[in-house]
Protein backbone atom coordinates (compact mmCIF):
# COMPACT_ATOMS: atom_id res chain seq x y z
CA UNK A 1 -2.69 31.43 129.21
CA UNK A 2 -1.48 33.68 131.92
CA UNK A 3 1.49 34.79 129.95
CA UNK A 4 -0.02 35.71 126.77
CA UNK A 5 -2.33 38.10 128.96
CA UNK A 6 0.68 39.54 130.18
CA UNK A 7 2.32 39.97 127.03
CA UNK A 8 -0.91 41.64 125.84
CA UNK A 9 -1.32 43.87 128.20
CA UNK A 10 2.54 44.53 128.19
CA UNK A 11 2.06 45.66 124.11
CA UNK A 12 -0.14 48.01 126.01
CA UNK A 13 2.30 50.88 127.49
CA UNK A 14 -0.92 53.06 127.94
CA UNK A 15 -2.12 50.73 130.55
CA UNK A 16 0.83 52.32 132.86
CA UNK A 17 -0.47 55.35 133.18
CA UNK A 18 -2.31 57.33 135.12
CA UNK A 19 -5.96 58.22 135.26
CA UNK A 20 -5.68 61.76 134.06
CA UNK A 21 -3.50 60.22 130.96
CA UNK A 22 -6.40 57.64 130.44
CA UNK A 23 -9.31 60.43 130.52
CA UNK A 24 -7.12 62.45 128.49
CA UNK A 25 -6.43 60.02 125.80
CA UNK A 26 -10.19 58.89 125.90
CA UNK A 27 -11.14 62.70 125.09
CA UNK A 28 -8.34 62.92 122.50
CA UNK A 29 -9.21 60.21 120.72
CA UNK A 30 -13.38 60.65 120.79
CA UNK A 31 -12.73 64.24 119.39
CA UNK A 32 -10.73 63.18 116.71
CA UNK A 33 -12.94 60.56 115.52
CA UNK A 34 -16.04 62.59 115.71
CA UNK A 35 -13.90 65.43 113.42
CA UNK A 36 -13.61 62.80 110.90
CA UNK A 37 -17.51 61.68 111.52
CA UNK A 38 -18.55 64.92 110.90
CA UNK A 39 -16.13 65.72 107.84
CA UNK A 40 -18.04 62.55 106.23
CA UNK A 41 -21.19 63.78 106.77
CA UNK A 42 -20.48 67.17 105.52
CA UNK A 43 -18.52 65.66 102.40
CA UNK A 44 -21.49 63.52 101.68
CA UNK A 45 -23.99 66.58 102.52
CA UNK A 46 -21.95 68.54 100.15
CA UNK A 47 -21.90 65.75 97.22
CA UNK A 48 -25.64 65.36 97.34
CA UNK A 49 -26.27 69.49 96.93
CA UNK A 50 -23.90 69.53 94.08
CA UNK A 51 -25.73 66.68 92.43
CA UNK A 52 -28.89 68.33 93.53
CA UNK A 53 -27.31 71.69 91.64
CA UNK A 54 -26.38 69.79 88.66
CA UNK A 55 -30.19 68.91 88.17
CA UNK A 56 -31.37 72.46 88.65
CA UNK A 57 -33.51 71.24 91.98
CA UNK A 58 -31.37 73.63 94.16
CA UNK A 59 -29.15 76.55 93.31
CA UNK A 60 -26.16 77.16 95.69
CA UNK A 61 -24.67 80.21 96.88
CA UNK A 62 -21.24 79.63 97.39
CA UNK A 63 -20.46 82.51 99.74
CA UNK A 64 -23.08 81.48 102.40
CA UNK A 65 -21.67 77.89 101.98
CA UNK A 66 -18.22 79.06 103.08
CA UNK A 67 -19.51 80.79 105.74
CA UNK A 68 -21.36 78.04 106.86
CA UNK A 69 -18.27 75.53 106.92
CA UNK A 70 -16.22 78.35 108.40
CA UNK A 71 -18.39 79.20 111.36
CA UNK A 72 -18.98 75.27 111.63
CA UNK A 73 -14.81 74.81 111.68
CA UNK A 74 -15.23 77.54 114.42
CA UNK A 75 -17.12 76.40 116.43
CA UNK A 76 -15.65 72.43 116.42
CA UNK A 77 -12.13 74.41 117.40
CA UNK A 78 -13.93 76.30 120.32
CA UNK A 79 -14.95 72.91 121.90
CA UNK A 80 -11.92 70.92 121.36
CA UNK A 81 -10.12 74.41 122.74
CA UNK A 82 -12.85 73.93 125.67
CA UNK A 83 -12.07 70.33 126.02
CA UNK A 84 -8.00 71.00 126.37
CA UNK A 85 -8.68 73.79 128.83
CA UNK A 86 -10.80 71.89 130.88
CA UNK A 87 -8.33 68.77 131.00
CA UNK A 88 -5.81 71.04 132.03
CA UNK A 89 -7.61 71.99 134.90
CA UNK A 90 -7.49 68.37 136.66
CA UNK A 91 -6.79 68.31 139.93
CA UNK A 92 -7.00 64.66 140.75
CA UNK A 93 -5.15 63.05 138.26
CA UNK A 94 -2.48 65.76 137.07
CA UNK A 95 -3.27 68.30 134.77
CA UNK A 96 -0.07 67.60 132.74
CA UNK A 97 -0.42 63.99 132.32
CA UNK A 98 -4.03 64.51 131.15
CA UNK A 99 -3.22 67.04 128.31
CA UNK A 100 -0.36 64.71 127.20
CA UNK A 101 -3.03 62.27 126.92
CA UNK A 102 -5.21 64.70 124.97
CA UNK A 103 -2.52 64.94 122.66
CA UNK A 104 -1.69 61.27 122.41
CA UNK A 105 -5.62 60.69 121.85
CA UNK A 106 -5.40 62.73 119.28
CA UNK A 107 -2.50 61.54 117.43
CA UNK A 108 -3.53 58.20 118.13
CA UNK A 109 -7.63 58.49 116.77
């Protein structure tokens, strides 16, 4: 039984590393998955105004839409840029191995 554990947790090369690499991959992987959380809701948010549109209950303005999903993109890009900066300033852990977690999180989600 002992062995199998091991062989688990040896599948597992992210159990090696270090804390900052853990936090960083924790915060890598969160933000990815809430991206694609919040591209579903927006896809389905978008699906339900064009049906609305095609039933004349709502009329759309295209341009404010696109603004809308651009200053939304913006604003998701200044809080995973916040996120990176702020994992690079570690002290604890190393500031390096937490960022290359980031990434791996990332990659990984």
């Amino acid at each position: 039984m002992e062995s199998k554990m091991r062989e688990a947790i040896a599948g597992l090369p992210w159990l090696e590393m270090g804390s900052g690499f853990m936090i960083g991959l924790a915060v890598g992987y969160f933000l990815k998955k809430s991206f694609k959380f919040l591209l579903l809701l927006m896809g389905i948010s978008v699906v339900i105004i064009f049906f609305l549109e095609s039933q004349h209950v709502v009329s759309i303005d295209e341009e404010g839409l696109s603004r809308t999903v651009s200053s939304g993109t913006a604003h998701f890009e200044q809080f995973a840029l916040f996120l990176k900066e702020r994992l690079s300033r570690l002290q604890f852990a190393g500031s390096a191995s937490a960022v290359a977690g980031f990434f791996a999180g990332l990659k990984m989600g």
